[in-house]
N, C-alpha and C. Protein backbone atom coordinates (compact mmCIF):
# COMPACT_ATOMS: atom_id res chain seq x y z
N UNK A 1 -70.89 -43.46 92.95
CA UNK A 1 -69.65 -43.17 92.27
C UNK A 1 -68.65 -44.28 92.60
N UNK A 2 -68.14 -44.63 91.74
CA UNK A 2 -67.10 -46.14 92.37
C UNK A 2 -65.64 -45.34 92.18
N UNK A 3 -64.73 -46.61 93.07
CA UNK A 3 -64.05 -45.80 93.65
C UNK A 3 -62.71 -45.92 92.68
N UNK A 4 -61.63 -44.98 92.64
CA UNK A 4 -60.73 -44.82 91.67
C UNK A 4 -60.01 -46.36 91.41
N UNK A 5 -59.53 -46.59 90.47
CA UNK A 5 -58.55 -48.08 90.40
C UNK A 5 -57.17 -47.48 90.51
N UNK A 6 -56.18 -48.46 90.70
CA UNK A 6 -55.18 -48.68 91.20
C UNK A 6 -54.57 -48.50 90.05
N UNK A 7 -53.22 -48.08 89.32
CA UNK A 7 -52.29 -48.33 88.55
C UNK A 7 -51.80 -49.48 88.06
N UNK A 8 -52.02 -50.20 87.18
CA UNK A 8 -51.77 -51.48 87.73
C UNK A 8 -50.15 -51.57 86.75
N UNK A 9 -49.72 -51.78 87.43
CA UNK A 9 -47.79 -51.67 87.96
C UNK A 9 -46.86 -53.15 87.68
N UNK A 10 -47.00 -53.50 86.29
CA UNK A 10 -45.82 -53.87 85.68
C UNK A 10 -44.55 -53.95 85.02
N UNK A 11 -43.76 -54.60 85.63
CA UNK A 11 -42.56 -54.11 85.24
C UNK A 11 -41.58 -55.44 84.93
N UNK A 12 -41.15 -55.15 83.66
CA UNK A 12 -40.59 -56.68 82.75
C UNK A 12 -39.41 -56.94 83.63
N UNK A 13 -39.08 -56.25 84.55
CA UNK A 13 -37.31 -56.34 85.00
C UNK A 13 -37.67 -56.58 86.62
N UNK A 14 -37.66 -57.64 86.96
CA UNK A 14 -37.56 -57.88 88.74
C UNK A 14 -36.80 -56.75 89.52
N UNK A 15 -35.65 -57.00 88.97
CA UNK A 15 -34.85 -55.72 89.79
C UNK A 15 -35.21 -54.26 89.67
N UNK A 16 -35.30 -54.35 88.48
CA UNK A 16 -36.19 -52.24 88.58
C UNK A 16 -37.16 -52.79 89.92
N UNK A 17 -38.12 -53.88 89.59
CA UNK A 17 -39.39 -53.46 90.74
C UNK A 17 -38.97 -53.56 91.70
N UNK A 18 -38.01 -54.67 92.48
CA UNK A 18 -37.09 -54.14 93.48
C UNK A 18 -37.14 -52.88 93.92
N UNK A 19 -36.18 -52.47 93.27
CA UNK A 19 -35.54 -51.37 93.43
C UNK A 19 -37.04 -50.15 94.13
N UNK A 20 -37.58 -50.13 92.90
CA UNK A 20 -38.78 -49.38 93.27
C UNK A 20 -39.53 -49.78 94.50
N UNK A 21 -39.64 -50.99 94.56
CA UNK A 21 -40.26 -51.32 96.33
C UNK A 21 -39.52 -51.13 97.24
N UNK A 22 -38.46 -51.10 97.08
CA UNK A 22 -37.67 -50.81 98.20
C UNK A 22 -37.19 -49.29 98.46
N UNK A 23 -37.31 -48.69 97.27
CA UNK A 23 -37.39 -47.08 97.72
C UNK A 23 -38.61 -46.44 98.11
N UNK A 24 -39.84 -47.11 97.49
CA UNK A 24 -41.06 -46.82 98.11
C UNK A 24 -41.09 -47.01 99.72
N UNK A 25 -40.57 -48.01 100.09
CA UNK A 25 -40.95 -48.88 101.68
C UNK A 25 -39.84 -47.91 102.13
N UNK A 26 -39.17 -47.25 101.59
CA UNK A 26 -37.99 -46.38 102.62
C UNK A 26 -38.55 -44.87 102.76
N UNK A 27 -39.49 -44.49 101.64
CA UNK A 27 -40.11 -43.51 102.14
C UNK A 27 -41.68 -43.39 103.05
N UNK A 28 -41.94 -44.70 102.90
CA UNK A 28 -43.12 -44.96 103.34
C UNK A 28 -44.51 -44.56 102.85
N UNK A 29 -44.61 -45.08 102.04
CA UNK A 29 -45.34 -45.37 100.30
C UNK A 29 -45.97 -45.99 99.85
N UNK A 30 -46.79 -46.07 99.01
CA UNK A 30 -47.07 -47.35 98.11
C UNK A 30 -46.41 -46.66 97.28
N UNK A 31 -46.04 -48.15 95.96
CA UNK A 31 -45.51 -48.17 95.23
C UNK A 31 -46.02 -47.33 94.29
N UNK A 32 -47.33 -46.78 94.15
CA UNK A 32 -47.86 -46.04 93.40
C UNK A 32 -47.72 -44.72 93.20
N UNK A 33 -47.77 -44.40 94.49
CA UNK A 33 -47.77 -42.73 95.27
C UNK A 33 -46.32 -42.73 95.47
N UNK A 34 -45.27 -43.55 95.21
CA UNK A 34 -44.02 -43.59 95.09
C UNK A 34 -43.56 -42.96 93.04
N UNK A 35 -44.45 -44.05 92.42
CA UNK A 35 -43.73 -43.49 91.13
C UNK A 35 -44.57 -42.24 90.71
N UNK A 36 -45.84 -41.85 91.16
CA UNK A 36 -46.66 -40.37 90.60
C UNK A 36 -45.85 -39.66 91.20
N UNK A 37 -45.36 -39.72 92.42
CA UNK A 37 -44.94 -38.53 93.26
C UNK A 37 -43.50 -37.83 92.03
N UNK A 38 -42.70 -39.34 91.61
CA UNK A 38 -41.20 -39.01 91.17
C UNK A 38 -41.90 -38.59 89.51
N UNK A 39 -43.15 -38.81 89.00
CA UNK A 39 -43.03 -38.29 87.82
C UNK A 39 -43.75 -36.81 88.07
N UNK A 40 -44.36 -36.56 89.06
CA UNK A 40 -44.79 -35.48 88.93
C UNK A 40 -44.00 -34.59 89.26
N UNK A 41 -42.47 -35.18 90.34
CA UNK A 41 -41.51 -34.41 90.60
C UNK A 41 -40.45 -34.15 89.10
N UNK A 42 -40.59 -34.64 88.34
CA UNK A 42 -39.58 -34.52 87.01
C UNK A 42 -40.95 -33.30 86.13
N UNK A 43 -41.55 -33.88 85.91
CA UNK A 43 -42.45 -32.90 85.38
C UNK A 43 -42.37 -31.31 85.71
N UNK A 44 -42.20 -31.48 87.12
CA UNK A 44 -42.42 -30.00 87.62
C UNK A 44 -41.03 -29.52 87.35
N UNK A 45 -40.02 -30.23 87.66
CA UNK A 45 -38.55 -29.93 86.89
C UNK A 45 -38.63 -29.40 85.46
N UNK A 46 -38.75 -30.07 84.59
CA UNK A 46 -38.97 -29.77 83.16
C UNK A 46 -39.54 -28.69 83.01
N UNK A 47 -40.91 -27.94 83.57
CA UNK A 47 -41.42 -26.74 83.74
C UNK A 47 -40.76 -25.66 83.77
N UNK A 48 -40.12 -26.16 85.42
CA UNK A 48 -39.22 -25.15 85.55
C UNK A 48 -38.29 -24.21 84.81
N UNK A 49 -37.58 -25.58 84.49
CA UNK A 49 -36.32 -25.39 83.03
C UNK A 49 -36.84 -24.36 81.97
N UNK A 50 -38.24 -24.78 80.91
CA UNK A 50 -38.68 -24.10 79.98
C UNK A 50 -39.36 -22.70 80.61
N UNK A 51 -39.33 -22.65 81.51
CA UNK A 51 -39.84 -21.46 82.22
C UNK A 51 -38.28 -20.01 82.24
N UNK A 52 -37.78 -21.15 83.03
CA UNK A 52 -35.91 -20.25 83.02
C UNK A 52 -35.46 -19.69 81.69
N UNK A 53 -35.75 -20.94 80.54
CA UNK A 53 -35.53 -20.70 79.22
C UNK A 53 -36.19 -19.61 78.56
N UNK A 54 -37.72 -19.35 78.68
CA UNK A 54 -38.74 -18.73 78.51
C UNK A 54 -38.35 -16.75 78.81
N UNK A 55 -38.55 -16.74 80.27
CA UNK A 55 -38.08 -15.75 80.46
C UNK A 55 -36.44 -14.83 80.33
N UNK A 56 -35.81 -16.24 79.37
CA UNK A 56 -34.42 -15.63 79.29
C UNK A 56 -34.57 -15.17 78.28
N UNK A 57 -35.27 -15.50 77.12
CA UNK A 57 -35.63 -15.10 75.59
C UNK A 57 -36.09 -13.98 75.91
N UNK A 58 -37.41 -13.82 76.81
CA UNK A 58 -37.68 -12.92 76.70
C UNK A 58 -36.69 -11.72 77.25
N UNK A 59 -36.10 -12.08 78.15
CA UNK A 59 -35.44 -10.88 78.01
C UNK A 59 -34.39 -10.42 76.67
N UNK A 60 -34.25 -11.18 76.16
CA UNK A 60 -33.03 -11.24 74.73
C UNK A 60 -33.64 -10.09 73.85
N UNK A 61 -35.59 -10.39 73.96
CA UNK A 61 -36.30 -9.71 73.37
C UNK A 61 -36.33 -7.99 73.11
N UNK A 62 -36.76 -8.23 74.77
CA UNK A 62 -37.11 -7.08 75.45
C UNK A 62 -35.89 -6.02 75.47
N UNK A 63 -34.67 -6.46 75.24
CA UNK A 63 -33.38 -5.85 75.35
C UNK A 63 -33.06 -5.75 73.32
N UNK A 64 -33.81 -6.17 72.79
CA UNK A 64 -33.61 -5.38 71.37
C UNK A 64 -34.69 -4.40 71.04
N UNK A 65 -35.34 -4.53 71.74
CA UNK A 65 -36.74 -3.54 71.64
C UNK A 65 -35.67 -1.71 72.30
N UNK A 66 -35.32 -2.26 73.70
CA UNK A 66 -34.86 -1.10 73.91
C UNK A 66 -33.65 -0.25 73.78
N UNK A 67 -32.52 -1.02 72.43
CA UNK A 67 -31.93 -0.41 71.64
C UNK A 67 -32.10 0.62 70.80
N UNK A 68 -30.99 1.57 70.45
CA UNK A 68 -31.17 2.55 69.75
C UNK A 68 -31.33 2.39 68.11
N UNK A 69 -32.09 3.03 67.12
CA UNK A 69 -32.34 2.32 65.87
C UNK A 69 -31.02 1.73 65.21
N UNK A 70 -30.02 2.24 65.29
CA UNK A 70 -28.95 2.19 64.25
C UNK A 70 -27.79 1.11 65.19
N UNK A 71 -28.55 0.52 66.24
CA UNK A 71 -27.68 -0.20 67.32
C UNK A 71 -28.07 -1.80 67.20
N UNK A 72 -29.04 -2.33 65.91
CA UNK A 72 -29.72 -3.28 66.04
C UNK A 72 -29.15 -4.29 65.36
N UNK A 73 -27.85 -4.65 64.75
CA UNK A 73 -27.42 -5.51 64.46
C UNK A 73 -26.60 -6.51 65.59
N UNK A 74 -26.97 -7.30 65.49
CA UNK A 74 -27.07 -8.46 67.28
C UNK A 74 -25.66 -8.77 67.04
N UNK A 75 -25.02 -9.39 67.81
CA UNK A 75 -23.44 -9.72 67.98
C UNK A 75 -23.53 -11.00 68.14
N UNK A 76 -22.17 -11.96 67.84
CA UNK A 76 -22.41 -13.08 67.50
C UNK A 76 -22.37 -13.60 68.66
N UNK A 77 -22.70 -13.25 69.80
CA UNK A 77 -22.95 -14.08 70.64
C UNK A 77 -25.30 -13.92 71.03
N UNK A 78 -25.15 -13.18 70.81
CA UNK A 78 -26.57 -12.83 70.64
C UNK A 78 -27.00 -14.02 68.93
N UNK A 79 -26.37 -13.94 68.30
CA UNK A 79 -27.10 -15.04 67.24
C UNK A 79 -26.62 -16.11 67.62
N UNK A 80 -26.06 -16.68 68.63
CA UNK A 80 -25.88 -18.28 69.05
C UNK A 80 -27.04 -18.78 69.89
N UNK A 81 -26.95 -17.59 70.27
CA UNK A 81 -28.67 -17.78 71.72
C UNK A 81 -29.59 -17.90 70.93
């Protein structure tokens, strides 16, 4: 089995890579396991978010379900959401 390759890590702007080597070398890093770590940390952010979002609908849902029949016309703050 051969062994995984490297990312190979160009970047048109000196200073971004700077920047990035030098925040890598401050956490003690490669530069690689420096930028997976920060996209997998935004990723898991973004999740989060649509998750918060997710279960807020659902409750929007779940709270017209358990209205009374003649109680079901939503208020205009319920049709902005």
């Amino acid at each position: 089995m051969s062994e995984p390759k490297a990312i190979n890590l160009r970047f048109p702007d000196p200073g971004q890579r700077a920047a990035i080597a030098a925040a890598a070398k401050a956490e003690g890093v490669s530069m690689q396991e420096y930028i997976l770590g920060a996209a997998y940390a935004r990723a898991t952010a973004l999740e989060g978010r649509f998750l918060d979002a997710f279960r807020a609908s659902q409750a929007r849902s779940g709270d017209a379900f358990t209205r009374e029949p003649g109680d079901t016309d939503p208020t205009a703050e319920q049709r902005t959401a």
